[in-house]
Protein backbone atom coordinates (compact mmCIF):
# COMPACT_ATOMS: atom_id res chain seq x y z
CA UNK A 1 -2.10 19.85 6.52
CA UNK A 2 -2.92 16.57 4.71
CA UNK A 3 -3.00 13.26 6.68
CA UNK A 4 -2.73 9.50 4.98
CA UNK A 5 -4.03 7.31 7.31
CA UNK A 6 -3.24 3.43 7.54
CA UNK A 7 -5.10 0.92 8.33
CA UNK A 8 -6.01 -2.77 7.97
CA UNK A 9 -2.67 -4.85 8.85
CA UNK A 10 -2.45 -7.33 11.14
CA UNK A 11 -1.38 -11.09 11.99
CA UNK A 12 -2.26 -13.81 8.98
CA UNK A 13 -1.18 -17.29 8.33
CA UNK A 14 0.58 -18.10 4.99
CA UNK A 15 -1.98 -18.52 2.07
CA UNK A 16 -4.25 -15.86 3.96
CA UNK A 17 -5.35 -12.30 2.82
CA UNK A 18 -5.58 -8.89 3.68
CA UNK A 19 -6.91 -5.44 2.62
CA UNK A 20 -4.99 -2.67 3.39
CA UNK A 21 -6.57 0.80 3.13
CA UNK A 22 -4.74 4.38 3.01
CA UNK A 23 -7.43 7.64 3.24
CA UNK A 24 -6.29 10.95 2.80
CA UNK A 25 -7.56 13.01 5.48
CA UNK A 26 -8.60 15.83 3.25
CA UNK A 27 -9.65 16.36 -0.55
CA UNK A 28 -6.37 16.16 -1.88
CA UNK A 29 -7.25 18.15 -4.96
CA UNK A 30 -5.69 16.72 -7.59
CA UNK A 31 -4.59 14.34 -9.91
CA UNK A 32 -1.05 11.89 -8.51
CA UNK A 33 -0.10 8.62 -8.41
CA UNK A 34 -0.62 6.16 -5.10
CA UNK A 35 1.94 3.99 -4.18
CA UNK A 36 2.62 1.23 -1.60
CA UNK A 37 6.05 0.64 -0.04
CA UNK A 38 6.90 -1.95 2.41
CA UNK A 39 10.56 -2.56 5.08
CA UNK A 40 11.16 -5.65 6.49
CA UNK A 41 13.16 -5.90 9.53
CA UNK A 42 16.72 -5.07 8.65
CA UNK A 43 15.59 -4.54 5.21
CA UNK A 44 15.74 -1.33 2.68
CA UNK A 45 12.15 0.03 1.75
CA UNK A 46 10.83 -1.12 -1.25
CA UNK A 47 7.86 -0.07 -3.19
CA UNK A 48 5.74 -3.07 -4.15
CA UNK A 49 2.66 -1.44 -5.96
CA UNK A 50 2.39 1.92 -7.93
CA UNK A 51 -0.82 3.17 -9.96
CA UNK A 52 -0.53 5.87 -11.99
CA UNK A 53 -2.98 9.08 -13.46
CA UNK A 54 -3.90 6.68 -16.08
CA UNK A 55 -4.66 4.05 -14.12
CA UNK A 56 -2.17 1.81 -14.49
CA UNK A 57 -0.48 -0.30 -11.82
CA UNK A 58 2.91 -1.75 -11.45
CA UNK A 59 4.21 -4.64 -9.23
CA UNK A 60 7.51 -5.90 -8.18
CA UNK A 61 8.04 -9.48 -9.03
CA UNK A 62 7.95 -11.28 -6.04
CA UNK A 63 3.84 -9.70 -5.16
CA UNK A 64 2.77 -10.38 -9.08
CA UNK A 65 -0.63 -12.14 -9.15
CA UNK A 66 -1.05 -11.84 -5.67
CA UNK A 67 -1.29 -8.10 -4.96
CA UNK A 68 -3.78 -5.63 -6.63
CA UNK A 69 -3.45 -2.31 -6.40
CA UNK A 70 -6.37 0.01 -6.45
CA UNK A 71 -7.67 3.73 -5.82
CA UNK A 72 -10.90 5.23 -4.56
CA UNK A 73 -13.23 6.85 -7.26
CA UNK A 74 -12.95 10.57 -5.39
CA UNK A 75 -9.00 10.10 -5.83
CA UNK A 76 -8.89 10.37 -2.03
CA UNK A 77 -7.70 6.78 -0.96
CA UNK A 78 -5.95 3.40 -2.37
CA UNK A 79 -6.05 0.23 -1.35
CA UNK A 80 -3.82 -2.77 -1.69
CA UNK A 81 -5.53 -6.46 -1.79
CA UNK A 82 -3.23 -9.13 -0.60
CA UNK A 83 -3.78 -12.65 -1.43
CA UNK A 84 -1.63 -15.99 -0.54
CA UNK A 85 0.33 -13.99 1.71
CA UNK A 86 3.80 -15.23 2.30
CA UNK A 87 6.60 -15.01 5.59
CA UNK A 88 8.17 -12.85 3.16
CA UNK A 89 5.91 -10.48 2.58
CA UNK A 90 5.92 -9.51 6.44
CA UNK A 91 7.20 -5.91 7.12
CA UNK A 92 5.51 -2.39 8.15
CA UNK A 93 3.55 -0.95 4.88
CA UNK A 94 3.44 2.75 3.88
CA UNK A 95 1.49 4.36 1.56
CA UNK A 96 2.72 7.72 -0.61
CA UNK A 97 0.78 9.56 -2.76
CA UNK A 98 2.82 11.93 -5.13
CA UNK A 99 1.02 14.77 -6.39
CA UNK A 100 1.22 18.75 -6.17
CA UNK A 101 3.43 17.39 -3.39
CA UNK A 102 4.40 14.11 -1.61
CA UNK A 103 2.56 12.42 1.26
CA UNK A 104 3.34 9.82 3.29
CA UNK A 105 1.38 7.74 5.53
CA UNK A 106 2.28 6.74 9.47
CA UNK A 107 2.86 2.49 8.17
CA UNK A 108 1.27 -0.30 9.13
CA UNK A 109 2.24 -3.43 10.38
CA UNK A 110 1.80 -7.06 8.57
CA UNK A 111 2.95 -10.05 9.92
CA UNK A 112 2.52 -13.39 8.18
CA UNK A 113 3.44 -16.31 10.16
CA UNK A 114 2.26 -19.21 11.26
């Protein structure tokens, strides 16, 4: 069975920056898209960064110019650079990757406060 693994949240101050990774824990064997959902407390789950087969990623507004979506050459991981992080932006992040079947990863928690 295929594992996505988390990691690379944590505790930032406003204005700071973190890389979250996502690594499948097999060859996933196949061609999907990688996305990146987040839930804030009390909150619905949104996703805030998709990249598709071709490559191309979508944002929702609010992470625009500050989040960059990216995958792994093998096809085995994604990442999600976060710049000028915000209070709003705090929540627990999931990855999914959606190909010969849907995957979810365990979350990991982002706090930005000061």
């Amino acid at each position: 069975q295929v594992h996505l693994v988390e990691s690379g949240g944590g505790l930032v101050q406003p204005g700071g920056s973190l890389r979250l990774s996502c690594v499948a824990s097999t060859d996933l064997r196949g061609i999907g898209e990688w996305a990146w959902h987040r839930q804030a407390p009390e909150k619905q789950r949104e996703r805030v960064a998709l990249i598709d087969t071709d490559d191309t990623a979508t944002y929702i507004g609010s992470v625009k110019g500050r989040f960059t979506i990216s995958r792994a050459n093998n096809g085995n991981a994604v990442y999600l650079q976060m710049d000028n992080l915000k209070p709003d932006d705090t929540g627990v992040y999931y990855c999914d990757w959606l190909g010969a079947m849907n995957i979810w990863g365990q979350g990991t928690q982002v706090t930005v406060s000061s």
